[in-house]
N, C-alpha and C. Protein backbone atom coordinates (compact mmCIF):
# COMPACT_ATOMS: atom_id res chain seq x y z
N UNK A 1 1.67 19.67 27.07
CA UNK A 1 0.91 18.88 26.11
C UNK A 1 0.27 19.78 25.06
N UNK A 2 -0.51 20.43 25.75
CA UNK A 2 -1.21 21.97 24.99
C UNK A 2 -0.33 22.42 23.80
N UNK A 3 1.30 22.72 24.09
CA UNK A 3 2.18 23.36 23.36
C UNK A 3 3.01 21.79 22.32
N UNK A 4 2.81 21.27 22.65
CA UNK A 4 3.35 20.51 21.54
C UNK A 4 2.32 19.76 20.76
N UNK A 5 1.09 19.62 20.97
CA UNK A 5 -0.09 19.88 20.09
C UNK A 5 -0.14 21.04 18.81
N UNK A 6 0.30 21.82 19.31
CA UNK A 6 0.25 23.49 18.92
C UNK A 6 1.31 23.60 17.76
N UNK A 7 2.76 23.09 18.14
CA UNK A 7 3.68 22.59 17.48
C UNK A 7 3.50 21.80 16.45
N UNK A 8 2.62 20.84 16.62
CA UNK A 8 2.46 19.47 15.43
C UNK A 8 1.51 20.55 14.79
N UNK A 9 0.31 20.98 14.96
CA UNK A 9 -0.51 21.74 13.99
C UNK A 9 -0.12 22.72 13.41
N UNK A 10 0.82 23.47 13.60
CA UNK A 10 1.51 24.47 12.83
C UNK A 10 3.02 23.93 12.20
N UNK A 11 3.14 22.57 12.58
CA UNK A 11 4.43 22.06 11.51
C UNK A 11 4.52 21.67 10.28
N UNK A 12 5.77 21.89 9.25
CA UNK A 12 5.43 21.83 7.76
C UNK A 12 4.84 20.12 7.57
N UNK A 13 4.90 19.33 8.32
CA UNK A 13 3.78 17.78 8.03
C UNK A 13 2.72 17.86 8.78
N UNK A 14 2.64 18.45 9.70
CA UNK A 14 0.82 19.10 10.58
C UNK A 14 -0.65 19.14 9.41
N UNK A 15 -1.65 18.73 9.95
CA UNK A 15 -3.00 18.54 9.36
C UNK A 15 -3.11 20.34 8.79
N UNK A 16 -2.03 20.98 8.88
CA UNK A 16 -2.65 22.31 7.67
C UNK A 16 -1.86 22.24 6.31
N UNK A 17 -1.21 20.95 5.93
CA UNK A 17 -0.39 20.75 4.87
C UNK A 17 -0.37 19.66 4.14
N UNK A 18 -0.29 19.28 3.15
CA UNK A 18 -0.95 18.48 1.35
C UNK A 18 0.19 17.29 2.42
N UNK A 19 1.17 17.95 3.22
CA UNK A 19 1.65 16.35 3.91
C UNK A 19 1.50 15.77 4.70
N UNK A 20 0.20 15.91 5.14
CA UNK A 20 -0.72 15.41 6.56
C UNK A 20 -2.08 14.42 5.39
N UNK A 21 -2.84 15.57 4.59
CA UNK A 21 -4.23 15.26 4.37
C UNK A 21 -3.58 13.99 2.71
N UNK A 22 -2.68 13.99 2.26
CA UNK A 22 -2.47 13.13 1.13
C UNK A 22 -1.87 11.99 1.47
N UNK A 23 -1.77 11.52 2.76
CA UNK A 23 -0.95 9.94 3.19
C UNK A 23 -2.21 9.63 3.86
N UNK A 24 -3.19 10.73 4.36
CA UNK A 24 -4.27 10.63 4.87
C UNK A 24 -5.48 9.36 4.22
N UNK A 25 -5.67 10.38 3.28
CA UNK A 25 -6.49 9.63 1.96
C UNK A 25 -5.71 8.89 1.47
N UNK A 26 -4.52 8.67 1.00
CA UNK A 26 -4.33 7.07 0.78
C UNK A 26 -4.60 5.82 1.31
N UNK A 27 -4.56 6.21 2.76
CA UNK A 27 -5.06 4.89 3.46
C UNK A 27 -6.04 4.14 2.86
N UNK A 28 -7.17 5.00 2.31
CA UNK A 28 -8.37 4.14 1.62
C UNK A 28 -7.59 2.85 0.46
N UNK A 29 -6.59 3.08 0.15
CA UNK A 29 -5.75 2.10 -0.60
C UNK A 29 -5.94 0.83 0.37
N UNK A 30 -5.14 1.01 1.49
CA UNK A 30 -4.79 0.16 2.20
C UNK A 30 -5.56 -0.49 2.51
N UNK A 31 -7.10 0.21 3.05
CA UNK A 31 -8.39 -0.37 3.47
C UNK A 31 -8.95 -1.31 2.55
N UNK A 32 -8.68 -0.72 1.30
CA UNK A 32 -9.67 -1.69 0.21
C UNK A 32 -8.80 -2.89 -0.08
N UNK A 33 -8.00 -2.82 -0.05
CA UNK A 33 -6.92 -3.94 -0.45
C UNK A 33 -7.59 -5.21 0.70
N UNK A 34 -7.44 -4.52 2.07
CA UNK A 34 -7.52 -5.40 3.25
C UNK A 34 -9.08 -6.22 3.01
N UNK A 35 -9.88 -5.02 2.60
CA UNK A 35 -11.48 -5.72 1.94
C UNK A 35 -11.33 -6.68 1.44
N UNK A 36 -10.49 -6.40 0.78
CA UNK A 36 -10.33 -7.52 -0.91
C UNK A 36 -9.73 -8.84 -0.70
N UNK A 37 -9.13 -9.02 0.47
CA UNK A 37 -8.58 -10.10 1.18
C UNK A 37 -10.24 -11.20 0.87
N UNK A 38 -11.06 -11.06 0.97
CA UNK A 38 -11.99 -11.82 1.69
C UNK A 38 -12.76 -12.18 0.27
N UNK A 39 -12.55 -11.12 -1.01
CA UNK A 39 -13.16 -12.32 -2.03
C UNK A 39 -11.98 -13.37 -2.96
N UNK A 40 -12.98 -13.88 -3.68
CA UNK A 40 -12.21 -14.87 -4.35
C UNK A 40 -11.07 -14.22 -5.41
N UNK A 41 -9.93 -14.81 -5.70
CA UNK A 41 -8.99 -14.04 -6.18
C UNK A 41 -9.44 -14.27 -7.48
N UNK A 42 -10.83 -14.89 -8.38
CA UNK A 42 -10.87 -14.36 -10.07
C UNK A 42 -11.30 -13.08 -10.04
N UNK A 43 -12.07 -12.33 -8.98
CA UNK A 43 -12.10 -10.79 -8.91
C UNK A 43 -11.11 -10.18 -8.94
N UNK A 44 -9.71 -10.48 -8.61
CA UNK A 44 -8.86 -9.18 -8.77
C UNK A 44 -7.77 -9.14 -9.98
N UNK A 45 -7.97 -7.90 -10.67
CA UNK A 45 -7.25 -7.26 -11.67
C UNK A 45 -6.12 -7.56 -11.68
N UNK A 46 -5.48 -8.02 -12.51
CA UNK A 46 -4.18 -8.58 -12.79
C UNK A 46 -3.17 -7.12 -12.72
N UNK A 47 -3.91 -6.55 -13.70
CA UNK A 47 -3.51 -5.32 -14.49
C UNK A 47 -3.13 -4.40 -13.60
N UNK A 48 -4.61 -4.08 -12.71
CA UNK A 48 -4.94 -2.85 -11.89
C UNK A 48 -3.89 -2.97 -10.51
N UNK A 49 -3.91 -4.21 -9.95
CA UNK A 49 -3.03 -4.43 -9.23
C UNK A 49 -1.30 -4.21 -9.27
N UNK A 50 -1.19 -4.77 -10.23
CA UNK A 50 0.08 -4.51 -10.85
C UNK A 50 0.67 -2.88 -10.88
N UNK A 51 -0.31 -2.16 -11.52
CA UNK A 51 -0.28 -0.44 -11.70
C UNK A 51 -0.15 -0.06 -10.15
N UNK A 52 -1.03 -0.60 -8.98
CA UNK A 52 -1.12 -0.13 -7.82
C UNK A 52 0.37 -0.67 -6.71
N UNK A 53 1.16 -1.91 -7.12
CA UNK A 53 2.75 -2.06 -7.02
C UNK A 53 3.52 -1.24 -7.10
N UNK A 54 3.58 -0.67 -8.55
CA UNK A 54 4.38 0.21 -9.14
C UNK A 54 3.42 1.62 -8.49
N UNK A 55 3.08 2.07 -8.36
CA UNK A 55 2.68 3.56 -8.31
C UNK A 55 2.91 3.72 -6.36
N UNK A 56 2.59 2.33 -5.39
CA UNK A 56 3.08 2.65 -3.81
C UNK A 56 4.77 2.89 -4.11
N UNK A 57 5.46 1.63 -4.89
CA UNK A 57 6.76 1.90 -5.64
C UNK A 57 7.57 3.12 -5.68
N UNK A 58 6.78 3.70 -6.22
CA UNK A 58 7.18 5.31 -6.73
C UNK A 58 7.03 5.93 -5.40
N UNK A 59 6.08 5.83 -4.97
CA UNK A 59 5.50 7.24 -4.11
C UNK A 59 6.25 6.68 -3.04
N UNK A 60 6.56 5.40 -2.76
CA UNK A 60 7.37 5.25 -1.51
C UNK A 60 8.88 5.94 -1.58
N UNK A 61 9.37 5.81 -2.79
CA UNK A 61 10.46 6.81 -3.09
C UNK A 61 10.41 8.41 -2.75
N UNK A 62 9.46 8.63 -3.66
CA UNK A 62 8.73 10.32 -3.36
C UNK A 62 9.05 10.41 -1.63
N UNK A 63 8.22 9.56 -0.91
CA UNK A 63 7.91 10.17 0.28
C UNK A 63 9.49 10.38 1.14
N UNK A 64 10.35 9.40 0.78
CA UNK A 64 11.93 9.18 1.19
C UNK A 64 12.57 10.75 0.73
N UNK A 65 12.32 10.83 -0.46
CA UNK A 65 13.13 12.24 -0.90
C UNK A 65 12.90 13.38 -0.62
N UNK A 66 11.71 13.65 -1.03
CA UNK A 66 10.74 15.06 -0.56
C UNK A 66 11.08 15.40 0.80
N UNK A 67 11.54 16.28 0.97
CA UNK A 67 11.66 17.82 1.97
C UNK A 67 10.99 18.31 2.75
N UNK A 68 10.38 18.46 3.47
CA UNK A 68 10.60 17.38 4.41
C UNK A 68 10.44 15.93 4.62
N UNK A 69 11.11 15.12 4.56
CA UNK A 69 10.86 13.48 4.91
C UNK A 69 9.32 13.13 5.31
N UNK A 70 8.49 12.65 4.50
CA UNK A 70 7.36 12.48 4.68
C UNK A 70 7.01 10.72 5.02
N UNK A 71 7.13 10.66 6.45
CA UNK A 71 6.70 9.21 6.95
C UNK A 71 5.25 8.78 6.78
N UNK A 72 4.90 9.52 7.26
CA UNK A 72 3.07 9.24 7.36
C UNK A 72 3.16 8.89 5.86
N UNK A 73 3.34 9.31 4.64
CA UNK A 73 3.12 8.58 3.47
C UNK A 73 3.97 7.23 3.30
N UNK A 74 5.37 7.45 3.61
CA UNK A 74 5.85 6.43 3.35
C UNK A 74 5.35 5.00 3.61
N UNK A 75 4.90 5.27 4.86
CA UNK A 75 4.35 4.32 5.91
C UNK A 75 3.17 3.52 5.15
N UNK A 76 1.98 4.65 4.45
CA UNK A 76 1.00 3.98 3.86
C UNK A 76 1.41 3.56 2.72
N UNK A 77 2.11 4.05 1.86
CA UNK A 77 2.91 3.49 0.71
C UNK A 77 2.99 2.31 1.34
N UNK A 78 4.19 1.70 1.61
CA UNK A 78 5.15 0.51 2.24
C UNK A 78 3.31 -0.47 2.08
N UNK A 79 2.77 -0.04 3.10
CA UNK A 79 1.46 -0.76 3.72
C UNK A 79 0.56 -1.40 2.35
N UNK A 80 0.75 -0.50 1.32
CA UNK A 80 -0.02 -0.62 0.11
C UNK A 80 0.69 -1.82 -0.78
N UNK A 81 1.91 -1.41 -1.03
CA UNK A 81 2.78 -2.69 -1.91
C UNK A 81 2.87 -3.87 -1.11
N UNK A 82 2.73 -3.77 0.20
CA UNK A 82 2.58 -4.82 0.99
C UNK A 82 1.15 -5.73 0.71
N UNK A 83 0.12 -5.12 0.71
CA UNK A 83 -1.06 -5.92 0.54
C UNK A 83 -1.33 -5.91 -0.92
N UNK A 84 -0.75 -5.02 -1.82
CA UNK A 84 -1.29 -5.54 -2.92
C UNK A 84 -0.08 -6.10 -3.75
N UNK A 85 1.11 -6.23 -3.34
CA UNK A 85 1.95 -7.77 -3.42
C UNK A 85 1.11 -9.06 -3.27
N UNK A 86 0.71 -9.50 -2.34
CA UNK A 86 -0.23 -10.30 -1.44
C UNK A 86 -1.16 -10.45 -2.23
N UNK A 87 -1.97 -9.76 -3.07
CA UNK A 87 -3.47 -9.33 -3.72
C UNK A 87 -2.87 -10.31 -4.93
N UNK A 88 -1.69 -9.54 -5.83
CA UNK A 88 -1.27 -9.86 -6.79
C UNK A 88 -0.47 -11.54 -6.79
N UNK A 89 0.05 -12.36 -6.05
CA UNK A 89 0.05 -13.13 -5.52
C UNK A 89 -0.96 -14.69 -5.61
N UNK A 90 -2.20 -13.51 -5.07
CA UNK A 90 -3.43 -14.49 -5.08
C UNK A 90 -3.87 -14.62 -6.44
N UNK A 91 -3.43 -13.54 -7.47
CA UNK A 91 -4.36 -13.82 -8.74
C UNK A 91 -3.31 -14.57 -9.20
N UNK A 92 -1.99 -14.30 -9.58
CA UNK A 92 -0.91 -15.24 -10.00
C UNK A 92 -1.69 -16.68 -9.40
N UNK A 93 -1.35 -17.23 -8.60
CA UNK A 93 -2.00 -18.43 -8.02
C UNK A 93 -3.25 -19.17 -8.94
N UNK A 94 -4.75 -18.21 -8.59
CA UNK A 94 -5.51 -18.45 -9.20
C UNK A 94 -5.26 -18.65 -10.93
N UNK A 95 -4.34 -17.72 -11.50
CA UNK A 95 -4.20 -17.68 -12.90
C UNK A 95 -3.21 -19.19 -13.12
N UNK A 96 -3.00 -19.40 -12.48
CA UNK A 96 -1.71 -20.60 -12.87
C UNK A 96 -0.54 -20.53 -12.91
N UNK A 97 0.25 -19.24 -12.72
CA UNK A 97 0.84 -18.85 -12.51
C UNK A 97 1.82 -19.27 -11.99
N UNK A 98 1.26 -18.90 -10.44
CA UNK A 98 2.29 -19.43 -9.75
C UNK A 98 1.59 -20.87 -8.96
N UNK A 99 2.33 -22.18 -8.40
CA UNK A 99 1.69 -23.12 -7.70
C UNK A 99 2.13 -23.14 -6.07
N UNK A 100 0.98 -23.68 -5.66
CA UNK A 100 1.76 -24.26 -4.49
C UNK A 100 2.65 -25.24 -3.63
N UNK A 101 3.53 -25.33 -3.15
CA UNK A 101 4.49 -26.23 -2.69
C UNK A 101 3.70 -27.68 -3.06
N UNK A 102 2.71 -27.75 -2.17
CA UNK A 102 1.88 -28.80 -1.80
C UNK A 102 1.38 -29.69 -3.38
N UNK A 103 1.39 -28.80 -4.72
CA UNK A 103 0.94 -29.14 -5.96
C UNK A 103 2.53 -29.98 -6.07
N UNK A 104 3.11 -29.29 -6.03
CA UNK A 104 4.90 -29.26 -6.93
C UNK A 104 5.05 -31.34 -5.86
N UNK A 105 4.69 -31.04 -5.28
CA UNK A 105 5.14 -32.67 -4.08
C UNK A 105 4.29 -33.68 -4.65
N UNK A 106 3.12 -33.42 -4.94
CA UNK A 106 1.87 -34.24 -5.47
C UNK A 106 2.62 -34.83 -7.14
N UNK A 107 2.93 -33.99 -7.34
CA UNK A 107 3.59 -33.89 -8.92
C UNK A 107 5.09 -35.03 -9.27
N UNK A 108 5.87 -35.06 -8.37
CA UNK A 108 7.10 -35.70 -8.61
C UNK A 108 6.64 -37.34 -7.98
């Protein structure tokens, strides 16, 4: 156990490398998103959201290509376009955007 502890901390994705501590701190993405679940969707940024799609987008690519294969990011990536799909979603909705089934049935 001792030695493969020892192994992960001295490996090129081990907590002594930018590919341990930077999928690390992204999580706070993930966290705030999950916050954000709970207010009303005229609080969230159309814009900002949108930028935060495209940029897990990217970096979920990054983490696929980069040398060594970096999961721990990918993972929070994936996790991020996931909830702020969802985020973005709710403001579409609220904006008019998009409707719900239940409107579209009321309607015909």
């Amino acid at each position: 156990m001792a030695s493969s502890f020892r192994a992960f901390l001295n490996s090129s994705v081990g907590p002594k490398t930018t590919h341990f501590w930077g999928p690390v701190a992204n999580w706070g993405f993930v966290l705030a998103g999950l916050v954000d679940m709970n207010k009303p969707p005229e609080m969230i940024s159309g814009n900002m959201t949108s930028a935060m799609c495209v940029y897990s987008a990217l970096f979920m690519r990054f983490a696929w290509m980069v040398q060594p294969r970096n999961y721990l990011l990918l993972a929070c990536h994936a996790s991020n376009e996931t909830v702020q799909l969802y985020q973005l979603s709710r403001w579409a909705r609220a904006q008019g955007y998009l409707s719900d089934k239940k409107d579209k049935a009321t309607l015909q």
